[in-house]
Protein backbone atom coordinates (compact mmCIF):
# COMPACT_ATOMS: atom_id res chain seq x y z
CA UNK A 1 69.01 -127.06 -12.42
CA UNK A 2 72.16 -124.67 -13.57
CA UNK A 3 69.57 -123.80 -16.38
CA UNK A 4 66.82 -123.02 -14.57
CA UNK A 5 69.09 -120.58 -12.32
CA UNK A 6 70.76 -119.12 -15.87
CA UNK A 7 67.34 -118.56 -16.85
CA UNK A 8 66.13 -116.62 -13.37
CA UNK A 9 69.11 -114.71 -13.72
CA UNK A 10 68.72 -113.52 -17.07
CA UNK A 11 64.94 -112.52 -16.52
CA UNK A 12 65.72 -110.55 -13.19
CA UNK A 13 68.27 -108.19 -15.20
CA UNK A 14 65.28 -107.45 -18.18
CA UNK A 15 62.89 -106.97 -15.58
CA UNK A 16 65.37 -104.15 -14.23
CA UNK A 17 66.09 -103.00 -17.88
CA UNK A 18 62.52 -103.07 -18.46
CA UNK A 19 61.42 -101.21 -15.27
CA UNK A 20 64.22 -98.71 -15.52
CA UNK A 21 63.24 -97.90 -19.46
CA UNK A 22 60.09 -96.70 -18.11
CA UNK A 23 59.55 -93.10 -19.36
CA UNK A 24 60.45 -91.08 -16.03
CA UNK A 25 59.57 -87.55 -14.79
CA UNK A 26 61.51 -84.79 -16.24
CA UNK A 27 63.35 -84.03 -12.70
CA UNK A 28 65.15 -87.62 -13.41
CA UNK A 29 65.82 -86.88 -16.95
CA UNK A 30 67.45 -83.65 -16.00
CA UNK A 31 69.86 -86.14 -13.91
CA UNK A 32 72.93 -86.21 -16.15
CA UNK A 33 75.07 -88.00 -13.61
CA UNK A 34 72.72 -91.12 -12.82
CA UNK A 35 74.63 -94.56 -12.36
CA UNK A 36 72.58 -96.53 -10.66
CA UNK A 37 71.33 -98.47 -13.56
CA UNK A 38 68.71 -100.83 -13.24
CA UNK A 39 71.58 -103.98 -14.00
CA UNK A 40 74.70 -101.89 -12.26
CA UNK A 41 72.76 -101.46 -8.93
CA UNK A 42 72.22 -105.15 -8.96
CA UNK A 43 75.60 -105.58 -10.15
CA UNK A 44 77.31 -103.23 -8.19
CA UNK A 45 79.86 -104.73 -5.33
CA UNK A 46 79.02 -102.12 -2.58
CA UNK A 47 75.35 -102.96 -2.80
CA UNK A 48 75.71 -106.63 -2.66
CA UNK A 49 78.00 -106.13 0.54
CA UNK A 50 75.11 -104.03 2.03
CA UNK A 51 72.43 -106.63 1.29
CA UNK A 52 74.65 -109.24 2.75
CA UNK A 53 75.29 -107.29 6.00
CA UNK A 54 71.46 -108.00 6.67
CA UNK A 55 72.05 -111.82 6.91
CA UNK A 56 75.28 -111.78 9.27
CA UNK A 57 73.63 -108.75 11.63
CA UNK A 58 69.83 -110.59 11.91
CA UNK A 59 70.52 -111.11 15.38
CA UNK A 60 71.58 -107.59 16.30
CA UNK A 61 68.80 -106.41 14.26
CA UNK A 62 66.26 -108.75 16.52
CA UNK A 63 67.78 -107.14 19.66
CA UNK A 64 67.35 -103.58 18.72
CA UNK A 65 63.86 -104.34 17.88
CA UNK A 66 63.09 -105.77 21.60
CA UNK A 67 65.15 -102.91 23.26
CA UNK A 68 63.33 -100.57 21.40
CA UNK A 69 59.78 -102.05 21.51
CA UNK A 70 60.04 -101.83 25.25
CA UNK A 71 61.02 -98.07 25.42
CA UNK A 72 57.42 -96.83 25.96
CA UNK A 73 56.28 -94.17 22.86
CA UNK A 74 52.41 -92.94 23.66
CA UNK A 75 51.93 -90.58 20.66
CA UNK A 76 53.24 -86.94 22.03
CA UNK A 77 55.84 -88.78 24.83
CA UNK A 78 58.49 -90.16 22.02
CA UNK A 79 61.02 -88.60 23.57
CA UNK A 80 62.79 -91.55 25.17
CA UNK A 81 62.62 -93.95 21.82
CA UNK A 82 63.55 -90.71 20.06
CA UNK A 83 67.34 -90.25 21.86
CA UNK A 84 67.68 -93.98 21.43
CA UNK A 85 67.06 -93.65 17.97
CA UNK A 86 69.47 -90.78 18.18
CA UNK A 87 72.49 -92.64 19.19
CA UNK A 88 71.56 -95.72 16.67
CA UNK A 89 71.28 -93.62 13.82
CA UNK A 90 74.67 -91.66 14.71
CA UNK A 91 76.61 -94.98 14.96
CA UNK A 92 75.61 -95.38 11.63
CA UNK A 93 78.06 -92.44 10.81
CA UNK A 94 75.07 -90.04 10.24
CA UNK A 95 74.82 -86.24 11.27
CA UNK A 96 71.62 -86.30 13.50
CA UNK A 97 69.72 -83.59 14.79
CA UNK A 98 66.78 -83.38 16.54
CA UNK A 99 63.85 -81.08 14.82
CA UNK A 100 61.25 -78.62 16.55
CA UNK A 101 58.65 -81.39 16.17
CA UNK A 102 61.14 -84.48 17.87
CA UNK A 103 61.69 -86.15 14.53
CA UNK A 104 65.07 -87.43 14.55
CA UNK A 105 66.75 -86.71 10.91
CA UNK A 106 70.28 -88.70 10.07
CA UNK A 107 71.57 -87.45 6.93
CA UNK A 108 73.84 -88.97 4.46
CA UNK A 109 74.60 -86.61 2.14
CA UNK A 110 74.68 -87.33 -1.44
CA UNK A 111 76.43 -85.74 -4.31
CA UNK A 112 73.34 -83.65 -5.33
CA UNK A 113 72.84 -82.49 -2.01
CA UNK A 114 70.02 -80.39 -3.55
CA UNK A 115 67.70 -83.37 -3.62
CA UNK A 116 66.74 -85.75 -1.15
CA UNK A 117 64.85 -88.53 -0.53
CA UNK A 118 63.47 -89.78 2.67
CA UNK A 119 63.60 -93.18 4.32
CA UNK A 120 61.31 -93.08 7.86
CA UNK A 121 59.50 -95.25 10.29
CA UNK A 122 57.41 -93.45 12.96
CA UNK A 123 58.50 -93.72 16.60
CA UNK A 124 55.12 -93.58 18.50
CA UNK A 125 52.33 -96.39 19.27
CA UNK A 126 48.81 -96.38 19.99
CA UNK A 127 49.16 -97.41 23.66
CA UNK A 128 48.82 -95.37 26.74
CA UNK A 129 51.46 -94.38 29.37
CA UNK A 130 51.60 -97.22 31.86
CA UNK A 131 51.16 -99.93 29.50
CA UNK A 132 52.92 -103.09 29.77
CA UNK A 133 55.51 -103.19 26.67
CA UNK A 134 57.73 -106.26 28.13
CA UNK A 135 58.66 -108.34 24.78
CA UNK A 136 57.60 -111.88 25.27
CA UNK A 137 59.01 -115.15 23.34
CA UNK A 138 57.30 -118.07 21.99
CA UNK A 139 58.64 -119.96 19.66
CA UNK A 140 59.77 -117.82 16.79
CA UNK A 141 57.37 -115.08 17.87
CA UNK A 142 57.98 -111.97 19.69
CA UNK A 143 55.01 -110.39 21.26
CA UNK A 144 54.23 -107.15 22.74
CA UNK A 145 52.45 -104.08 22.43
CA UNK A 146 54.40 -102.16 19.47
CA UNK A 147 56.17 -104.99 18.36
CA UNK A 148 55.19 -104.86 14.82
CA UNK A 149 54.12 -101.36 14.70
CA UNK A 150 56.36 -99.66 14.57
CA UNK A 151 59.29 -101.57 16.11
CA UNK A 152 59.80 -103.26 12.97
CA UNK A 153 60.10 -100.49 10.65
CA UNK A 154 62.18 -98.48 13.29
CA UNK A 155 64.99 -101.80 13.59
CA UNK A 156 65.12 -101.84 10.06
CA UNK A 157 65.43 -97.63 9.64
CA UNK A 158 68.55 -98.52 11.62
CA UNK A 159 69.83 -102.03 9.90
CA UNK A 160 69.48 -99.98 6.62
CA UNK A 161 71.30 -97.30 7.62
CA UNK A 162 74.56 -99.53 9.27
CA UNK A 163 74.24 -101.42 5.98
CA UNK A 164 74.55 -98.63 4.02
CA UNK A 165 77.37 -97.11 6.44
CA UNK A 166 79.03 -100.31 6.51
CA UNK A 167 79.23 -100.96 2.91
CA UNK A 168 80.56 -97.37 2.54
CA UNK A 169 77.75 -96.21 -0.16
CA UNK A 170 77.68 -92.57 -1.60
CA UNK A 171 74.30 -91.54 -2.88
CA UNK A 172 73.77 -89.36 -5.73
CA UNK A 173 71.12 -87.71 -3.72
CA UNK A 174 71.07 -86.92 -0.18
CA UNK A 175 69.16 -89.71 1.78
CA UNK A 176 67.45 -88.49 5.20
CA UNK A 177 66.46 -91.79 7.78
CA UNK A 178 63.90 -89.89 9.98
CA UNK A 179 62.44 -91.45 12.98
CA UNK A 180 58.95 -89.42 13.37
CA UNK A 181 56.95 -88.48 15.85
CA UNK A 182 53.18 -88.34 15.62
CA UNK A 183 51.91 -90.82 13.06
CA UNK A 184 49.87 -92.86 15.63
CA UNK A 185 45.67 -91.61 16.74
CA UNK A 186 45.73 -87.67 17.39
CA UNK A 187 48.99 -87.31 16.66
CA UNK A 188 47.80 -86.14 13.34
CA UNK A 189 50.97 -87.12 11.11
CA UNK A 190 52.53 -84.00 12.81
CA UNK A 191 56.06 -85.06 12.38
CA UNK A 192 55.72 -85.90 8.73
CA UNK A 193 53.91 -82.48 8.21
CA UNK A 194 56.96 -80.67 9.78
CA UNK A 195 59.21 -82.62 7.82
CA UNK A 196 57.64 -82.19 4.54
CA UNK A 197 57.87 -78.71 5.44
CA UNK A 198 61.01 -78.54 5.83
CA UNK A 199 62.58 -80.06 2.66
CA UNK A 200 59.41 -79.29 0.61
CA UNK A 201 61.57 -77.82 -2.07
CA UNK A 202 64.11 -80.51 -1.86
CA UNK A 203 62.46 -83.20 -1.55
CA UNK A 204 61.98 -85.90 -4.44
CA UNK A 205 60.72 -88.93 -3.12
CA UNK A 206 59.52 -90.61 0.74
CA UNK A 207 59.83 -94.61 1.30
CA UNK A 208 57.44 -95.02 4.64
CA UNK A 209 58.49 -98.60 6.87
CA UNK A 210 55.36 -99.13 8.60
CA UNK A 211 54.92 -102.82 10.01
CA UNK A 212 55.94 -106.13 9.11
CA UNK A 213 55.41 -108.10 5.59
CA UNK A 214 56.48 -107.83 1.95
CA UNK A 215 52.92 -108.30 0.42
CA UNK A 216 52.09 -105.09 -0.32
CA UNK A 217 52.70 -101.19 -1.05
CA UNK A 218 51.05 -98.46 -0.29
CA UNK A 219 50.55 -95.83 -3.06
CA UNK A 220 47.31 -94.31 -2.07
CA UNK A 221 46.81 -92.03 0.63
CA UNK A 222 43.21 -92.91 2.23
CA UNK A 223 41.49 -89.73 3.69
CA UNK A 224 40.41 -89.96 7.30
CA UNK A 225 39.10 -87.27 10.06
CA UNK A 226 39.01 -87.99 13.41
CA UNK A 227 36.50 -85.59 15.51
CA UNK A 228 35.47 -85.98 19.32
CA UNK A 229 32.05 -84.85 20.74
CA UNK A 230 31.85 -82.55 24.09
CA UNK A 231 28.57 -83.08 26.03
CA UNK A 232 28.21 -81.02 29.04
CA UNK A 233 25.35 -80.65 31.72
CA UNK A 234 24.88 -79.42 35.27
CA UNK A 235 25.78 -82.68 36.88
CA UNK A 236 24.38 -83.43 40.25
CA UNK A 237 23.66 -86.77 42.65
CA UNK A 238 22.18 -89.76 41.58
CA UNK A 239 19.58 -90.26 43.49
CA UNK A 240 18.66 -86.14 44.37
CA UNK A 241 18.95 -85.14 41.39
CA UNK A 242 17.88 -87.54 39.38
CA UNK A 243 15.86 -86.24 36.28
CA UNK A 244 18.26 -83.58 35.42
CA UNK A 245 19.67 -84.00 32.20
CA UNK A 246 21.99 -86.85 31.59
CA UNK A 247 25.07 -86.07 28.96
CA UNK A 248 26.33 -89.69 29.18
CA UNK A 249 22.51 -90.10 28.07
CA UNK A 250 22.38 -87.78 25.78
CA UNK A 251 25.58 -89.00 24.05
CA UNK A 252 24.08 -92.64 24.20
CA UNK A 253 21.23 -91.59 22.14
CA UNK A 254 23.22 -89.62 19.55
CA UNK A 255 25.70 -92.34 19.18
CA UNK A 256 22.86 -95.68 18.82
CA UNK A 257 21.78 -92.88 16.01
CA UNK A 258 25.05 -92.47 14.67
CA UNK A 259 26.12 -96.37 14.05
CA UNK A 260 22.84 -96.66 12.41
CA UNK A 261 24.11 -94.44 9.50
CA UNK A 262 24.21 -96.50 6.01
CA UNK A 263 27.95 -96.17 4.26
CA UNK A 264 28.84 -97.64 0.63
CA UNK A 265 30.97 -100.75 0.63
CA UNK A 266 31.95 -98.69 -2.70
CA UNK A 267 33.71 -96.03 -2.29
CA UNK A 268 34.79 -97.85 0.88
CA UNK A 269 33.77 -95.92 3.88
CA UNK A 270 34.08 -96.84 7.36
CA UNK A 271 33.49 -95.67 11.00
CA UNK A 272 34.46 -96.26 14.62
CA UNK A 273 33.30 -95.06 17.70
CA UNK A 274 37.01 -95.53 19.70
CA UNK A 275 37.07 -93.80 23.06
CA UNK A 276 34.07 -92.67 25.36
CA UNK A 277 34.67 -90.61 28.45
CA UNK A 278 32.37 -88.95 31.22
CA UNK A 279 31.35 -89.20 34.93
CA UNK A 280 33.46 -89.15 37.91
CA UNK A 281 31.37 -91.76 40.21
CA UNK A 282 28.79 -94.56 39.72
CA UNK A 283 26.74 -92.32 41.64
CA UNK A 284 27.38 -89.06 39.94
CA UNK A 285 25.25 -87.54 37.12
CA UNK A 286 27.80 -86.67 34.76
CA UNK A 287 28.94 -82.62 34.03
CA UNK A 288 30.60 -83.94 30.59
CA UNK A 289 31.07 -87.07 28.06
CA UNK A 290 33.54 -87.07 24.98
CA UNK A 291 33.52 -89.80 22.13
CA UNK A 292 35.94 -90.15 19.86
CA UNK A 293 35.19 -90.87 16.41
CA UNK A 294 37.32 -91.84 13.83
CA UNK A 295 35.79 -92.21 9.93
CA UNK A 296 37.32 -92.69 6.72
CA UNK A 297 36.34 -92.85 3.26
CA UNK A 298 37.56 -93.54 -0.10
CA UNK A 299 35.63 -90.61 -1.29
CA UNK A 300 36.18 -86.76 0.10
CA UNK A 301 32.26 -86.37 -0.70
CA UNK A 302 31.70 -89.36 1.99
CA UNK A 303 33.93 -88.03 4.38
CA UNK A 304 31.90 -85.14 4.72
CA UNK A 305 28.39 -86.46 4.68
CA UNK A 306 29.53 -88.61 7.55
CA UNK A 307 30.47 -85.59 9.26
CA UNK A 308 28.02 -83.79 8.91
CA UNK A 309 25.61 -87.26 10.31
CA UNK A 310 27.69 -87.69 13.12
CA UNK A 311 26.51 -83.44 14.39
CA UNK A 312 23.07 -84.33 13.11
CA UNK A 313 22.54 -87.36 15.46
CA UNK A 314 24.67 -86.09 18.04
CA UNK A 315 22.11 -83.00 17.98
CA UNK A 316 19.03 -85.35 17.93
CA UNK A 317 20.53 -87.10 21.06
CA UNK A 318 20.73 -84.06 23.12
CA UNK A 319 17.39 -83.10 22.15
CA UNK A 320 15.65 -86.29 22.99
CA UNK A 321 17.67 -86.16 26.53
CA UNK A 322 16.39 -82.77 26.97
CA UNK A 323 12.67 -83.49 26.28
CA UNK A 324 12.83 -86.34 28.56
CA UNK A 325 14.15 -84.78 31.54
CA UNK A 326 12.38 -84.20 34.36
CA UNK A 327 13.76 -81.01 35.88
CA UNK A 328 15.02 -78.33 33.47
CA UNK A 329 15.32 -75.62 35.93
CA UNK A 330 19.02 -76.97 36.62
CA UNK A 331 20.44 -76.18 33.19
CA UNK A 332 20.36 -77.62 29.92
CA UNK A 333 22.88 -79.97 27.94
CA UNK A 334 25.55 -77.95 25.78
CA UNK A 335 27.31 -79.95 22.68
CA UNK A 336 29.87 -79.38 19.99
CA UNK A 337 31.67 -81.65 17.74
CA UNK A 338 35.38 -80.78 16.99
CA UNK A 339 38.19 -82.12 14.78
CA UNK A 340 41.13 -83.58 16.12
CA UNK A 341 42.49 -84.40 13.39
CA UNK A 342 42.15 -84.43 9.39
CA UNK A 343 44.47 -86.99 6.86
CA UNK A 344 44.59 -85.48 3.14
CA UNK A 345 44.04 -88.48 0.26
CA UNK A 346 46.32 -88.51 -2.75
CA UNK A 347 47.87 -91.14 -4.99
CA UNK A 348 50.83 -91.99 -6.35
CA UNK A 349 51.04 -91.74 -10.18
CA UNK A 350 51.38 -95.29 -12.52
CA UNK A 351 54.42 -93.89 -14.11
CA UNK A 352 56.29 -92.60 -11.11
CA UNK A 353 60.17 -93.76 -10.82
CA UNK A 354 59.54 -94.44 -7.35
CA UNK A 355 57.21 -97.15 -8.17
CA UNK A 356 59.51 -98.44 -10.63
CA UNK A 357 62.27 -98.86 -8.03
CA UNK A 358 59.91 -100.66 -5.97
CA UNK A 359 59.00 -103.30 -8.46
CA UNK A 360 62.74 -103.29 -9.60
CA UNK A 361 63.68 -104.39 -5.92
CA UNK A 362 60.67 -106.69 -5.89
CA UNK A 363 62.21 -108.57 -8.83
CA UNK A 364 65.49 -108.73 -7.56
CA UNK A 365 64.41 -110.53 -4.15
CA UNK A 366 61.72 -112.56 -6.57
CA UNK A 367 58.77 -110.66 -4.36
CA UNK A 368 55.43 -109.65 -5.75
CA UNK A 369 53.33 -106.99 -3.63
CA UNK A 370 49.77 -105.70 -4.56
CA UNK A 371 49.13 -102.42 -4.69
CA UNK A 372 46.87 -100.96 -1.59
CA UNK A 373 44.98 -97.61 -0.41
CA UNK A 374 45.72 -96.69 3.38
CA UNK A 375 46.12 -94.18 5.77
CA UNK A 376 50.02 -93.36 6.40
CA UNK A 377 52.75 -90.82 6.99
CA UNK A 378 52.72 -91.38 3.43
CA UNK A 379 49.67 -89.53 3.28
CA UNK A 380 50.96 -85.82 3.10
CA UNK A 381 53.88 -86.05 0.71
CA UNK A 382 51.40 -88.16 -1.30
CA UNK A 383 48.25 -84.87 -0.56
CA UNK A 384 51.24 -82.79 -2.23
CA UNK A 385 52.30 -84.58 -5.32
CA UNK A 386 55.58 -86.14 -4.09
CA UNK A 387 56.54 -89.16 -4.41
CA UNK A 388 55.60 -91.40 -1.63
CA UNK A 389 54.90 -95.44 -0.74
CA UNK A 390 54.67 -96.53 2.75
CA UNK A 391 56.20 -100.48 2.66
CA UNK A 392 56.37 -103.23 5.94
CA UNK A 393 59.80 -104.14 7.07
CA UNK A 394 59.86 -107.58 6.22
CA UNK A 395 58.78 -110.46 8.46
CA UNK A 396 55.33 -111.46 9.60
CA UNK A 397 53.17 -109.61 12.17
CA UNK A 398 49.66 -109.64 13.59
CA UNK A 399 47.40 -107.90 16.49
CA UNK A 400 48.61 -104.20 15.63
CA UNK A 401 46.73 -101.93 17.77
CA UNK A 402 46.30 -104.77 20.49
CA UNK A 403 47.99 -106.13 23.59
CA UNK A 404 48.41 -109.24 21.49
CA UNK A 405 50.12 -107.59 18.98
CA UNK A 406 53.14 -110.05 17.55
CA UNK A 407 56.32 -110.38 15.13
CA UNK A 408 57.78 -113.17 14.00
CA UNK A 409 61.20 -112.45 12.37
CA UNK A 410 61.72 -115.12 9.98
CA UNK A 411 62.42 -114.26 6.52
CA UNK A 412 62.77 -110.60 7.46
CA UNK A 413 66.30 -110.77 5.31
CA UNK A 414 63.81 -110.18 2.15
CA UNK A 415 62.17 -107.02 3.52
CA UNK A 416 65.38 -105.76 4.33
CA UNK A 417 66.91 -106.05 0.91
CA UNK A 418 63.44 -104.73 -0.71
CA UNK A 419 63.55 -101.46 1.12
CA UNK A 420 67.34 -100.48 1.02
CA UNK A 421 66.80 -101.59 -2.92
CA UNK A 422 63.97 -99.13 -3.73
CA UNK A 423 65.97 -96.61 -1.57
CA UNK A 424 68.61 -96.64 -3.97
CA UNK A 425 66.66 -97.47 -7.05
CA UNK A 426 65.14 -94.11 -5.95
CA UNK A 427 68.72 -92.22 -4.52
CA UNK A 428 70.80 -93.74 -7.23
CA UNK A 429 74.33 -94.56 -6.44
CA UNK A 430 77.75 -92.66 -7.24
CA UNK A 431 80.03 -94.62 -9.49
CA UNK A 432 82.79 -97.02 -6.97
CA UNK A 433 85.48 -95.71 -6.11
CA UNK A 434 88.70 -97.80 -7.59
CA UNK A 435 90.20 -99.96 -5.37
């Protein structure tokens, strides 16, 4: 048994030495003052007291998640979640401010405070004001609306930040823990954008906590476009006016068009009629419908061709709704199809120390994570050619997007460790200070 655990041992510190011998971009070989070795990180006693905090603070951790999950965060109204993330990130013993956009930014400032590297989790969710966020237990499980995503990545934004804090860690470079606004539906990865923005020239790498698991990273930005379609008519009484023309009908025809459109299963492409609005009574003719369409695509070329189906059939729907109308003497239908919101693609290069750190950490907490394409706020730093993965926050989760949406905490230690290790794979550490 003591041989087996030699053994383990001994292959986690090549894997490091291995990972860490990688040939690295010239920005990191220009870094004469590195330290954070791929067998001194491991090795190093500040570290290890970090990792540990995570197993004697799981409960605290657990608590923040619930308080925060039930701090309601529709995409555009983060406000609330933001100031509580606020005061969590300044107990950490971080300067926080509060940018244009409402990202929340704690710095720790490193000792190349002309480089930084970003840890965030986005603050908003995909459900409405009004909606019922009340955590619920059962058994190990917490459930509510949020739970996973994002109040997983956002309790472990903060754990990794008291760790850090606690364990009294000096990076080499800066390290900003941003809690984002605008990740979620129209929101249109506005936060990230401003951020990026902001330390553009600066920055050097982004590691993006979205969700629960360990089973995966995210090193390909998946392009997306989400565009809504504006029907209007004259409107009028159902039963006076009936024969007028219809934009609910109108839309009705464009759309059974619409999901009739073939798409590859390679590239991957995929669409999803997600909202419809219109009408104001049963017994109303409508004045105006909207649809909200969200499509995404492996392939830019895709992207586009869908776009450009979705106005085609939308076009062909008012037309039909026009010919059969009765009276069109009252006015005729008006359309347009606009975009709400666009995601750029990109990728993450096979070589890129970032990844390296990732798979270093993996080894260390003897993880292994497949590589995946997906939309994220890793999507613009990635549309740029910086360094970005977006990771879960250790745990298990299911539902996201749905009332049933659940977390169950156990084993969430791991995901912990993996992120605050490819942090500072990625940061690097100043030498210890002698006691």
């Amino acid at each position: 048994m003591r041989t087996h655990s030699r053994s383990r041992a001994v292959k986690r510190v090549l894997v490091w030495v291995i990972l860490f011998a990688m040939p690295v971009r010239s920005s990191l070989a220009r870094h004469s003052t590195r330290s954070a070795s791929s067998d001194q990180l491991g090795e190093n006693t500040q570290v290890r007291a970090a990792t540990a905090w995570f197993a004697q603070n799981l409960n605290w951790i657990n608590e923040e998640q619930v308080r925060l999950t039930e701090i309601p965060a529709p995409a555009f109204q983060e406000g609330q979640r933001a100031a509580a993330m606020k005061a969590l990130l300044s107990a950490a013993g971080l300067g926080v401010q509060v940018d244009a956009a409402g990202n929340v930014i704690g710095e720790l400032r490193g000792v190349n405070e002309k480089e930084v590297v970003v840890l965030s989790a986005h603050l908003d969710t995909v459900f409405p004001a009004g909606t019922d966020v009340k955590v619920r237990h059962e058994g190990t499980r917490l459930l509510a609306p949020g739970i996973s995503d994002n109040g997983t990545g956002l309790a472990a934004l903060a754990a990794i930040a008291r760790a850090i804090h606690d364990a009294q860690i000096k990076p080499q470079r800066t390290i900003l823990f941003v809690a984002n606004v605008g990740e979620e539906g129209e929101g249109n990865l506005r936060g990230m954008r401003a951020l990026v923005e902001a330390y553009r020239s600066r920055l050097k790498a982004v590691v993006v906590l979205d969700g629960a698991g360990t089973d995966h990273v995210t090193t390909t930005a998946l392009a997306s476009r989400r565009l809504e379609v504006v029907i209007t008519g004259p409107g009028g009484h159902s039963w006076s006016d009936f024969g007028i023309p219809n934009p609910i009908n109108a839309l009705v025809r464009g759309s059974v068009r619409f999901i009739n459109t073939r798409v590859p299963a390679s590239p991957r492409t995929t669409f999803n009629l997600g909202q419809i609005d219109g009408g104001t009574s049963i017994n109303s003719i409508p004045y105006e419908a909207r649809l909200k369409v969200d499509v995404r695509s492996e392939s830019e070329s895709e992207l586009a061709r869908l776009e450009s189906a979705l106005r085609e059939c939308m076009a062909a729907g008012v037309r039909d709704e026009m010919e059969s109308s009765r009276d069109r003497s009252r006015g005729k239908l008006e359309w347009k199809v606009e975009l709400l919101g666009s995601r750029p693609g990109g990728e993450l290069a096979a070589e890129s120390p970032l990844l390296a750190a990732l798979r270093a950490a993996d080894a260390m907490v003897e993880n292994e994570s497949r590589i995946e394409r997906s939309s994220t706020d890793a999507n613009i730093p990635l549309s740029l050619g910086i360094d970005a993965i977006s990771i879960g926050a250790g745990g298990n989760g299911g539902g996201a997007h749905s009332l049933q949406e659940w977390y169950d905490p156990t084993g969430r230690e791991m995901g912990l460790k993996r992120a605050l290790l490819t942090l500072l794979g990625v940061a690097d550490v100043a030498p210890e200070k002698p006691r």
